[in-house]
N, C-alpha and C. Protein backbone atom coordinates (compact mmCIF):
# COMPACT_ATOMS: atom_id res chain seq x y z
N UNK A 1 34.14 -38.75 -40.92
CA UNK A 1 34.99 -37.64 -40.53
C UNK A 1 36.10 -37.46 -41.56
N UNK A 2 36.44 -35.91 -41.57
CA UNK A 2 37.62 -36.19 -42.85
C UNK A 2 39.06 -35.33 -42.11
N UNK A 3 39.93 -35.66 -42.28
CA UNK A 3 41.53 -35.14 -41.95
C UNK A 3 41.41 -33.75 -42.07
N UNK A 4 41.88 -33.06 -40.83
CA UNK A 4 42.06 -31.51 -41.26
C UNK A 4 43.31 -31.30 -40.33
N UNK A 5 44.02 -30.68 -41.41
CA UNK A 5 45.74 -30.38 -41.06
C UNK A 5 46.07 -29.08 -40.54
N UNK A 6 46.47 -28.59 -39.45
CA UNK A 6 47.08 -27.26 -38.99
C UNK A 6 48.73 -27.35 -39.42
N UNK A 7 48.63 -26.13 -39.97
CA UNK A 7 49.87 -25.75 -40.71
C UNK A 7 50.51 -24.41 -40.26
N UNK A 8 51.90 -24.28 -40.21
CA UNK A 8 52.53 -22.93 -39.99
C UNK A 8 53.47 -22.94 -40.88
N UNK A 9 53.01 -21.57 -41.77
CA UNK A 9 53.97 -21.09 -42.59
C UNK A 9 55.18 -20.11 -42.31
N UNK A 10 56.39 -20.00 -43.12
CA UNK A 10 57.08 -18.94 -42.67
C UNK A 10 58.19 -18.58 -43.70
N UNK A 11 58.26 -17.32 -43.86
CA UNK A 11 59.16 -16.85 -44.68
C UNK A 11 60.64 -17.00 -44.79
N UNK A 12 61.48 -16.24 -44.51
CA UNK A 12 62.37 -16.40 -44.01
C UNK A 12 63.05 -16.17 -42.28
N UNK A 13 63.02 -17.39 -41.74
CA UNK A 13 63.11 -17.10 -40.29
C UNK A 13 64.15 -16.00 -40.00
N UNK A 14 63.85 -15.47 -38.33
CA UNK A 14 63.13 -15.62 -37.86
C UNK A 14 61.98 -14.20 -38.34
N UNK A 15 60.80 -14.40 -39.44
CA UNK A 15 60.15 -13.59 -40.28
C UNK A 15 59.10 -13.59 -39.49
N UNK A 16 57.81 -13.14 -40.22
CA UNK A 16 56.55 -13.12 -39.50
C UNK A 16 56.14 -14.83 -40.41
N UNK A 17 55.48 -15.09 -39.50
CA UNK A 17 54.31 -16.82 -39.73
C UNK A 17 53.16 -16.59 -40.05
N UNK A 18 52.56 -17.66 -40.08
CA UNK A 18 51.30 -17.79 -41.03
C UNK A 18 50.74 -19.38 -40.08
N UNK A 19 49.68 -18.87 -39.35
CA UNK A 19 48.57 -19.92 -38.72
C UNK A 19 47.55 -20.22 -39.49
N UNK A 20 47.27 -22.00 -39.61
CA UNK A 20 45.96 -22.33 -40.49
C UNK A 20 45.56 -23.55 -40.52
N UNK A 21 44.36 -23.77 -40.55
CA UNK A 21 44.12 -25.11 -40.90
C UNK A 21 43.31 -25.75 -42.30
N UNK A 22 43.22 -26.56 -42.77
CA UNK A 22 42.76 -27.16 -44.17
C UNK A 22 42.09 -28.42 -44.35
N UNK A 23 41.52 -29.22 -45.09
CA UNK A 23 41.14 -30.31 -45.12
C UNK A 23 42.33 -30.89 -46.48
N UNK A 24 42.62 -29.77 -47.43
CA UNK A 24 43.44 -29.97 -48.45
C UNK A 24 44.94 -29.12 -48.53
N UNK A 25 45.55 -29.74 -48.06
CA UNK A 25 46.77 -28.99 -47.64
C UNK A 25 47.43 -28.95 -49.08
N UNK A 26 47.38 -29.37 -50.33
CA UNK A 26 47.86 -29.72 -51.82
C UNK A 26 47.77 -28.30 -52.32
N UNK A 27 46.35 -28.27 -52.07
CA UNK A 27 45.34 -27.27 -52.54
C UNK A 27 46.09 -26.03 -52.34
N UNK A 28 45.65 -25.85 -50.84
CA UNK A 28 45.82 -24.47 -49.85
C UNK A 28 47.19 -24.11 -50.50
N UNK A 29 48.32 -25.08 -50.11
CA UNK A 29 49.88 -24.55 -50.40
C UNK A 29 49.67 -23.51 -52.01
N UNK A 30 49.05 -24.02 -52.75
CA UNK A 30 48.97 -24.06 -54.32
C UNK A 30 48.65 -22.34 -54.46
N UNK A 31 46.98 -21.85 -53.64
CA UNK A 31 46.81 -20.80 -53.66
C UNK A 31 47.69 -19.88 -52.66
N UNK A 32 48.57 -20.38 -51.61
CA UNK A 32 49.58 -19.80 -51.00
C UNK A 32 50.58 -19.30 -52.24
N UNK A 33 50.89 -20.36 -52.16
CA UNK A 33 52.47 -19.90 -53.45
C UNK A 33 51.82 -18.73 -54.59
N UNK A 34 50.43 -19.33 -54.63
CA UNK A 34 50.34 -18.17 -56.46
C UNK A 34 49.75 -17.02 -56.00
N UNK A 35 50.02 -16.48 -54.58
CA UNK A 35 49.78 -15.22 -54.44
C UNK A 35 47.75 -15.47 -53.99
N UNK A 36 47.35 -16.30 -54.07
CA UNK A 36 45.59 -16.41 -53.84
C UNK A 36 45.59 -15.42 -52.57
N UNK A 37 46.26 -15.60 -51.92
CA UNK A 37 45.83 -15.17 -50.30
C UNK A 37 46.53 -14.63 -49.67
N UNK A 38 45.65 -13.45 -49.29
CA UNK A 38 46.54 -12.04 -48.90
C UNK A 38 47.90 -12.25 -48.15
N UNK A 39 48.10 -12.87 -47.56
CA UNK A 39 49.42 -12.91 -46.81
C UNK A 39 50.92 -13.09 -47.72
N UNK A 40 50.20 -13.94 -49.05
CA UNK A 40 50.98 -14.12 -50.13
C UNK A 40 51.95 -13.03 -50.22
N UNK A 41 51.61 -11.79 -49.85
CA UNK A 41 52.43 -10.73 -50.31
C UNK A 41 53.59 -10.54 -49.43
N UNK A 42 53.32 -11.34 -48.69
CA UNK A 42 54.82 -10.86 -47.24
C UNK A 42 56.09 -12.17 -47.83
N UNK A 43 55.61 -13.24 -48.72
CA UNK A 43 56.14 -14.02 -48.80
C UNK A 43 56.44 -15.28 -47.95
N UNK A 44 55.33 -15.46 -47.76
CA UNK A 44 55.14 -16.61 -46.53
C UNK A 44 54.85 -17.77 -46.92
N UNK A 45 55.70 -18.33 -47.65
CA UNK A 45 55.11 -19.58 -48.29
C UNK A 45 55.89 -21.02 -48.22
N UNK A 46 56.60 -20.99 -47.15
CA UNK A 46 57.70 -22.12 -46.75
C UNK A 46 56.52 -22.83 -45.82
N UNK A 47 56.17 -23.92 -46.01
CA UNK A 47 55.63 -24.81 -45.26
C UNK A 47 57.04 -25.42 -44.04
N UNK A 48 56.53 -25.34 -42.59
CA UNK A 48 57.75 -25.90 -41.76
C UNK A 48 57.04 -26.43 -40.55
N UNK A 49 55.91 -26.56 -40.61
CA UNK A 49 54.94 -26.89 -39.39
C UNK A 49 54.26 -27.83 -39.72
N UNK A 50 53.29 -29.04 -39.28
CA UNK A 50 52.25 -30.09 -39.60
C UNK A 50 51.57 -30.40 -38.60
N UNK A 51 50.18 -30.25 -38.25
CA UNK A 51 49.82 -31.52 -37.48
C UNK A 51 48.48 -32.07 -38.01
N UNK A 52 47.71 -33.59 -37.61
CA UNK A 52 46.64 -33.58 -38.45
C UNK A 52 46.02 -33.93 -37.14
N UNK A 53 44.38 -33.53 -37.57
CA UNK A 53 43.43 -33.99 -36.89
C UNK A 53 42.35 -34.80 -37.73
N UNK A 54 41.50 -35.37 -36.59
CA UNK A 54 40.14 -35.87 -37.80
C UNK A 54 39.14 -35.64 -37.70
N UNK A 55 39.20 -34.05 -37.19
CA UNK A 55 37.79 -33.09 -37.48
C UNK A 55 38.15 -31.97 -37.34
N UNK A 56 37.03 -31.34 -38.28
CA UNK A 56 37.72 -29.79 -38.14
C UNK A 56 37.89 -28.90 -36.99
N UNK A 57 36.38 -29.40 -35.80
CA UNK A 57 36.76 -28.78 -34.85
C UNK A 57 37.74 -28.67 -33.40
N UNK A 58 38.40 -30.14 -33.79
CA UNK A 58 39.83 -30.17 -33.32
C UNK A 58 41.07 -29.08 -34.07
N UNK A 59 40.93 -29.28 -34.76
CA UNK A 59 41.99 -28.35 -35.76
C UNK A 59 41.78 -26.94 -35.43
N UNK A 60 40.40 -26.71 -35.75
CA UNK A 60 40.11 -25.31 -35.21
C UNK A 60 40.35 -24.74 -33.69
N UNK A 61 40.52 -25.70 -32.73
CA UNK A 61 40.84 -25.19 -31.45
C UNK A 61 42.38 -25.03 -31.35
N UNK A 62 42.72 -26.11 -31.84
CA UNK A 62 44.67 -25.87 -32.37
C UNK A 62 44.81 -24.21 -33.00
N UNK A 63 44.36 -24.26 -33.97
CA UNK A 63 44.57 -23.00 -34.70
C UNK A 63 44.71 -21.81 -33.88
N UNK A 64 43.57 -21.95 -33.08
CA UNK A 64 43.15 -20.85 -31.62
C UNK A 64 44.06 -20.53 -30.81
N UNK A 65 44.65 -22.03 -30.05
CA UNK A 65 45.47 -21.78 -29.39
C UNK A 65 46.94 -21.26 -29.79
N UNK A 66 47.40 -21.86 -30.91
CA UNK A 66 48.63 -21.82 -31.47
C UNK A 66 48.76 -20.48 -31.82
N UNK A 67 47.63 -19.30 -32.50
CA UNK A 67 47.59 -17.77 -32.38
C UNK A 67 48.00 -17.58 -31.20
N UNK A 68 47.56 -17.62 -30.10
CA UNK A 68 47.70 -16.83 -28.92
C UNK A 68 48.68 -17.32 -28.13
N UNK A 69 49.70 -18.29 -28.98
CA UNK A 69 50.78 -18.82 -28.07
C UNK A 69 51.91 -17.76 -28.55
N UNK A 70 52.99 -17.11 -27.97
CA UNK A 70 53.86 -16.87 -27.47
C UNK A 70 54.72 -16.88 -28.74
N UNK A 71 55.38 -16.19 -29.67
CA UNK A 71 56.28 -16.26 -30.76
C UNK A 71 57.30 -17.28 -30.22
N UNK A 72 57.84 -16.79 -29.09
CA UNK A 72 59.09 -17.52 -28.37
C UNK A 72 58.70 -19.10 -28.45
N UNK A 73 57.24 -19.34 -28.02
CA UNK A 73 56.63 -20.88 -28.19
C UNK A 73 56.32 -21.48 -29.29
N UNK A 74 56.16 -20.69 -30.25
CA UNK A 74 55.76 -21.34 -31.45
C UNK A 74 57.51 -21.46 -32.14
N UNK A 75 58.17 -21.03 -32.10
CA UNK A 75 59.74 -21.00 -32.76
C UNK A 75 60.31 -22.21 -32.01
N UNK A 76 60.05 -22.55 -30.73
CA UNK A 76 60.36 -23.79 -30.24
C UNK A 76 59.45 -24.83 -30.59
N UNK A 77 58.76 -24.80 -31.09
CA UNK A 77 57.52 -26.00 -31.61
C UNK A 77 58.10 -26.50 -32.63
N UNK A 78 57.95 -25.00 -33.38
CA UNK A 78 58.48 -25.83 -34.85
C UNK A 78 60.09 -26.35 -35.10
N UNK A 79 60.98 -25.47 -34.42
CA UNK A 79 62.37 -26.06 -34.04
C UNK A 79 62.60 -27.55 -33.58
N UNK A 80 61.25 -27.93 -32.79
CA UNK A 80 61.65 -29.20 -32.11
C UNK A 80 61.66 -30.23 -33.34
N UNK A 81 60.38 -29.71 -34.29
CA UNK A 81 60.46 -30.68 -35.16
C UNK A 81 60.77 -30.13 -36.58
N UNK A 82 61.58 -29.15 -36.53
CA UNK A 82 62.17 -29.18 -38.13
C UNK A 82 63.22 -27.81 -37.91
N UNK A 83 64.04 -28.43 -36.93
CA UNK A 83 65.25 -27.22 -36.65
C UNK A 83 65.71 -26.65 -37.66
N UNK A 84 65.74 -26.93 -39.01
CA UNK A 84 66.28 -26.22 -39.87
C UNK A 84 64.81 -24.84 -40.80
N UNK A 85 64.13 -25.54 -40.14
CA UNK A 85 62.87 -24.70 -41.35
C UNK A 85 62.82 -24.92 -42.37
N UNK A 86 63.36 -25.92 -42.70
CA UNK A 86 63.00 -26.32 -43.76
C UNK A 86 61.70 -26.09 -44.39
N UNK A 87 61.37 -26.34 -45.88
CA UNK A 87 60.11 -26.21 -46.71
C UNK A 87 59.40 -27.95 -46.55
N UNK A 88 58.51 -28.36 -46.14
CA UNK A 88 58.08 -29.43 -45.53
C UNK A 88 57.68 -29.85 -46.71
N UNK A 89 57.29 -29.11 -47.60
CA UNK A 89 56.11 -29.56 -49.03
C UNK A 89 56.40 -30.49 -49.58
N UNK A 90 58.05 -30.23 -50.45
CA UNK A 90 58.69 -31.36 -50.71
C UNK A 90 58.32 -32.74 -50.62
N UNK A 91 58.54 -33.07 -49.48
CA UNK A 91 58.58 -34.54 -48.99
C UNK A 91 57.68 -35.01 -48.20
N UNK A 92 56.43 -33.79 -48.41
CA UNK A 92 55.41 -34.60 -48.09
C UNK A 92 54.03 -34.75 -49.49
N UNK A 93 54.32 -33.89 -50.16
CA UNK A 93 53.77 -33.86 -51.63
C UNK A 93 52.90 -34.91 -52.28
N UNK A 94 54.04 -35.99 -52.21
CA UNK A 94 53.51 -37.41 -52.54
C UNK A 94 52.76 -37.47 -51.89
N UNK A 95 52.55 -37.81 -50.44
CA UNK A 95 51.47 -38.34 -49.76
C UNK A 95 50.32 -37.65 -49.43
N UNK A 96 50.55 -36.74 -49.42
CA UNK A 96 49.17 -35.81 -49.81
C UNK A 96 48.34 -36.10 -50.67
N UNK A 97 48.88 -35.93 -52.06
CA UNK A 97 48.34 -36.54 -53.52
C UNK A 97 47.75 -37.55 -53.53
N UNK A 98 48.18 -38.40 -52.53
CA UNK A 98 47.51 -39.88 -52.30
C UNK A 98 46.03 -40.34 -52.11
């Protein structure tokens, strides 16, 4: 089985987000930032969300649900764990690479 990460991106809060999941989160960010993927254009490229699974079709039901959750719910999700919104990439970079 291999790691697949659900991620929420976001511009400048409180902006529009970005739902997804990956097996290569290094990667994905990479064609995020350089414009690869259409959403690129709204400027959505602050990583502030994480979770991992260890299959894709766990991840993929996350993904599912986390669309159809509630803006109001997803702004408290990610608040709980990164009240500032911070850009997550940073300091998780290294261990990704790993």
């Amino acid at each position: 089985m291999s790691e697949h990460i659900v991620y929420i991106l976001s511009g400048a809060q409180p902006g529009p987000i970005f739902i997804n999941s990956t097996p290569d989160l290094l990667r994905r960010m990479t064609q995020h930032r350089g414009g690869k993927i259409k959403q690129s254009q709204f400027r959505i490229d602050r990583l502030v969300y994480v979770e991992r699974y260890d299959c894709a079709f766990k991840a993929d039901a996350r993904v599912r649900a986390l669309k159809s959750a509630s803006r109001e719910w997803l702004d408290a999700l990610v608040t709980s764990h990164n009240a500032a919104w911070d850009d997550l990439l940073p300091s998780r970079a290294a261990r990704l690479a790993a």
